[in-house]
N, C-alpha and C. Protein backbone atom coordinates (compact mmCIF):
# COMPACT_ATOMS: atom_id res chain seq x y z
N UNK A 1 -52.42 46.56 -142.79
CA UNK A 1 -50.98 46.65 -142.73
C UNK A 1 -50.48 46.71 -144.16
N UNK A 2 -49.15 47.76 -144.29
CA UNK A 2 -49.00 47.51 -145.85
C UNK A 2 -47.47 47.57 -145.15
N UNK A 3 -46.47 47.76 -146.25
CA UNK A 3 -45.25 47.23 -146.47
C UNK A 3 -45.18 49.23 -146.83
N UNK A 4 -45.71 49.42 -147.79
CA UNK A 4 -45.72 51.27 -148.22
C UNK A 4 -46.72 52.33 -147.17
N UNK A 5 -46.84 52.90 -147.94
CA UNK A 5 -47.98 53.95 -146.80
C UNK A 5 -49.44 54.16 -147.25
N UNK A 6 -50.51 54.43 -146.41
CA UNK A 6 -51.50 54.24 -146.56
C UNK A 6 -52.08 55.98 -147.02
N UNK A 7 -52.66 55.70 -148.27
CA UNK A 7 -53.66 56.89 -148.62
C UNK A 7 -54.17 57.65 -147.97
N UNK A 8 -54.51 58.97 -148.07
CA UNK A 8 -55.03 60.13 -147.44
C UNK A 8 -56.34 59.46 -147.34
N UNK A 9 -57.20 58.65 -148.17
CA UNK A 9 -58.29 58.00 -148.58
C UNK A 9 -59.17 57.13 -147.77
N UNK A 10 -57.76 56.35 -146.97
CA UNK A 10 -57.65 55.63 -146.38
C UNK A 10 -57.69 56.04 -144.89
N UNK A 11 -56.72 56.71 -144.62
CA UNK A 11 -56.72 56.98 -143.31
C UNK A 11 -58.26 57.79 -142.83
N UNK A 12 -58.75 58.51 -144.05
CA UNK A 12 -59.85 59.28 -143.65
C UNK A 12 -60.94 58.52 -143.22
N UNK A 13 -61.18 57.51 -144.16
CA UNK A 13 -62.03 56.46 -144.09
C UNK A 13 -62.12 55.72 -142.97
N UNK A 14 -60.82 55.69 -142.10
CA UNK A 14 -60.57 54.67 -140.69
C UNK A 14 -60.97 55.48 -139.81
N UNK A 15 -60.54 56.77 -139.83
CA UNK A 15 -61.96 57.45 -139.04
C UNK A 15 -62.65 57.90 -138.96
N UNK A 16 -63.62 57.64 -140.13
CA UNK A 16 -65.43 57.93 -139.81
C UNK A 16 -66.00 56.80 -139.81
N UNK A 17 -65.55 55.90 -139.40
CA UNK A 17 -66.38 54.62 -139.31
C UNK A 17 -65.92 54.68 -138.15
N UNK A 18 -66.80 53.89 -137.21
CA UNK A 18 -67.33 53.17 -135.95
C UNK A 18 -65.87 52.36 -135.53
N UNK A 19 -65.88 51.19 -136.09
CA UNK A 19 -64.62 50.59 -135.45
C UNK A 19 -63.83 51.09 -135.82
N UNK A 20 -62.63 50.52 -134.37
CA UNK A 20 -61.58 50.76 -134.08
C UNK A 20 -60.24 50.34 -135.45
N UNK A 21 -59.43 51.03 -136.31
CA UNK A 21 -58.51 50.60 -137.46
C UNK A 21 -57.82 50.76 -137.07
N UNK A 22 -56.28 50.40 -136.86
CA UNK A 22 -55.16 50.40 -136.58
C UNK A 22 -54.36 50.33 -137.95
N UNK A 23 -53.83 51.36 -138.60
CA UNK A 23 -53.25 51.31 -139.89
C UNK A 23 -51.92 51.35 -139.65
N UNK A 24 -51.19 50.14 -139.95
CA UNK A 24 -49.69 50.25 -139.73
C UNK A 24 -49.13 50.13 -140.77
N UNK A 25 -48.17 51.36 -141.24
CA UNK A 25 -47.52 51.32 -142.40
C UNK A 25 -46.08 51.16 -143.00
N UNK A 26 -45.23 51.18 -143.57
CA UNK A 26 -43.84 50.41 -143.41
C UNK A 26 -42.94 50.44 -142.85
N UNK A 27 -42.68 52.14 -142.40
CA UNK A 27 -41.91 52.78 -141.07
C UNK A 27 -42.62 52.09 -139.84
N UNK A 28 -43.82 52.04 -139.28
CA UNK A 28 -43.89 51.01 -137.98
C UNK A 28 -43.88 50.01 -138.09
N UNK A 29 -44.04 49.23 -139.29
CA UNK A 29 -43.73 47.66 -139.26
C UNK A 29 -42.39 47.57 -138.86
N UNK A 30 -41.47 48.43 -139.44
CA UNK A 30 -40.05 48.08 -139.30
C UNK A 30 -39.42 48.35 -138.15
N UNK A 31 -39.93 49.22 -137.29
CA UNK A 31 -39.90 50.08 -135.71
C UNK A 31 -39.93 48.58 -135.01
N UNK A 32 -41.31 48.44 -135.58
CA UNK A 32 -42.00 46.98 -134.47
C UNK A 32 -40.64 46.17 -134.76
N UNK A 33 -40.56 45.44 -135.88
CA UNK A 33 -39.72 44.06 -136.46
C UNK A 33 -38.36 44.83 -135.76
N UNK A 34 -37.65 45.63 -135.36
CA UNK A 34 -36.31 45.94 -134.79
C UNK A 34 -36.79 45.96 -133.41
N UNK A 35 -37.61 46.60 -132.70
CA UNK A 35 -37.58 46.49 -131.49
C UNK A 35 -37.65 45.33 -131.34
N UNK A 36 -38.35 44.59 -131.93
CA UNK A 36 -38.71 43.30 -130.98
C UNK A 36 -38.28 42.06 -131.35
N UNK A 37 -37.12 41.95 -132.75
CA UNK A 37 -36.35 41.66 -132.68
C UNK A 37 -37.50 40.26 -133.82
N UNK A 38 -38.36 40.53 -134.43
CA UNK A 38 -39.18 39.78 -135.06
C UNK A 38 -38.60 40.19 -137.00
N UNK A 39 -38.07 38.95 -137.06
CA UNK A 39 -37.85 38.74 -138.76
C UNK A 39 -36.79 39.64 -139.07
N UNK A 40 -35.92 39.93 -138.10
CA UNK A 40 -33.99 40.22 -138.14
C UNK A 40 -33.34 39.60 -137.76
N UNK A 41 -31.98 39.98 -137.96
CA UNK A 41 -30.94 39.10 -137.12
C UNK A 41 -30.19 39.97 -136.92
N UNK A 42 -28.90 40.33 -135.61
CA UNK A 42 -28.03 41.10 -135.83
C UNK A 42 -26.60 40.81 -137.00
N UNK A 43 -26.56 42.04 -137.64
CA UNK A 43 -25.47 41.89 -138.47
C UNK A 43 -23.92 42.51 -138.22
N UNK A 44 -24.00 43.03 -137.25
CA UNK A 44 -22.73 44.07 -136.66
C UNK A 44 -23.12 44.34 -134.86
N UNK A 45 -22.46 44.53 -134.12
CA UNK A 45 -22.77 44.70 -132.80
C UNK A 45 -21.73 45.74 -132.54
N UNK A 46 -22.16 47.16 -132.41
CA UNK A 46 -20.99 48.40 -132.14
C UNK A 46 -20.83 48.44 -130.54
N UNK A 47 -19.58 48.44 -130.46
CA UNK A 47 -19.59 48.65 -128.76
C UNK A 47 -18.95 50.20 -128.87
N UNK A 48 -19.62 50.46 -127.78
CA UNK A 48 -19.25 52.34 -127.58
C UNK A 48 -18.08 52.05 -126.23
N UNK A 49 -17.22 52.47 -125.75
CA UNK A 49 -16.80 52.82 -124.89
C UNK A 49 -16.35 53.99 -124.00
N UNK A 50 -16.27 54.28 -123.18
CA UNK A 50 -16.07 55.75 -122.42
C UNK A 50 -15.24 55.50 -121.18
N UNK A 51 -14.42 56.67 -120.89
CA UNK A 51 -13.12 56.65 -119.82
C UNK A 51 -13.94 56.69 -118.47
N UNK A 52 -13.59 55.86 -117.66
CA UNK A 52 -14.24 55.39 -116.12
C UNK A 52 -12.92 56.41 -115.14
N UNK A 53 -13.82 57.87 -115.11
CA UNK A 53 -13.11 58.74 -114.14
C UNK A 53 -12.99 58.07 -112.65
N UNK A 54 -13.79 56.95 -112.24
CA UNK A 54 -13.47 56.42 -110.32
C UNK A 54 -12.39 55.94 -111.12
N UNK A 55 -11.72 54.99 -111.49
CA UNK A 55 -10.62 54.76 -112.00
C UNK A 55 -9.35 55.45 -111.95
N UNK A 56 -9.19 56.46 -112.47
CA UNK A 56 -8.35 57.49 -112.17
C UNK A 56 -8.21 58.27 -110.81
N UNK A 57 -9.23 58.15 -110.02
CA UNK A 57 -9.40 58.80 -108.63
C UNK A 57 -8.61 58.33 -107.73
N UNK A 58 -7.62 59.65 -107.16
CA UNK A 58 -6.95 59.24 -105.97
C UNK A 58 -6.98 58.44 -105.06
C-alpha cells in the first residue's frame, strides 16, 4: 500500500511471482477511506432537491 503510485517495476514484479499482490495505491486508498467512511468525517452535506409532479396532479 502506498499513499503515491506504484512503479511500472513494481507492478511487473507482482505479476510474475506466484503469490497473490494486491497493490493499492493513493486513488484506491482514498475510494476505500470515502466509501466506507474510514478516517473522514463529513464536512458539508448537499441536499439536491427536485419538483414532485404527483403533487401537482389533478
Amino acid at each position: 500500500m502506498t499513499t503515491a503510485k506504484f512503479s511500472k517495476g513494481a507492478r511487473e514484479y507482482t505479476e510474475s511471482i506466484d503469490k497473490r499482490v494486491i497493490l493499492i495505491d493513493g486513488q484506491q486508498l482514498t475510494d476505500v477511506m470515502f466509501k466506507y467512511n474510514v478516517g473522514v468525517s463529513e464536512e458539508k452535506v448537499l441536499i439536491i432537491k427536485r419538483i414532485d409532479l404527483d403533487f401537482f396532479k389533478e
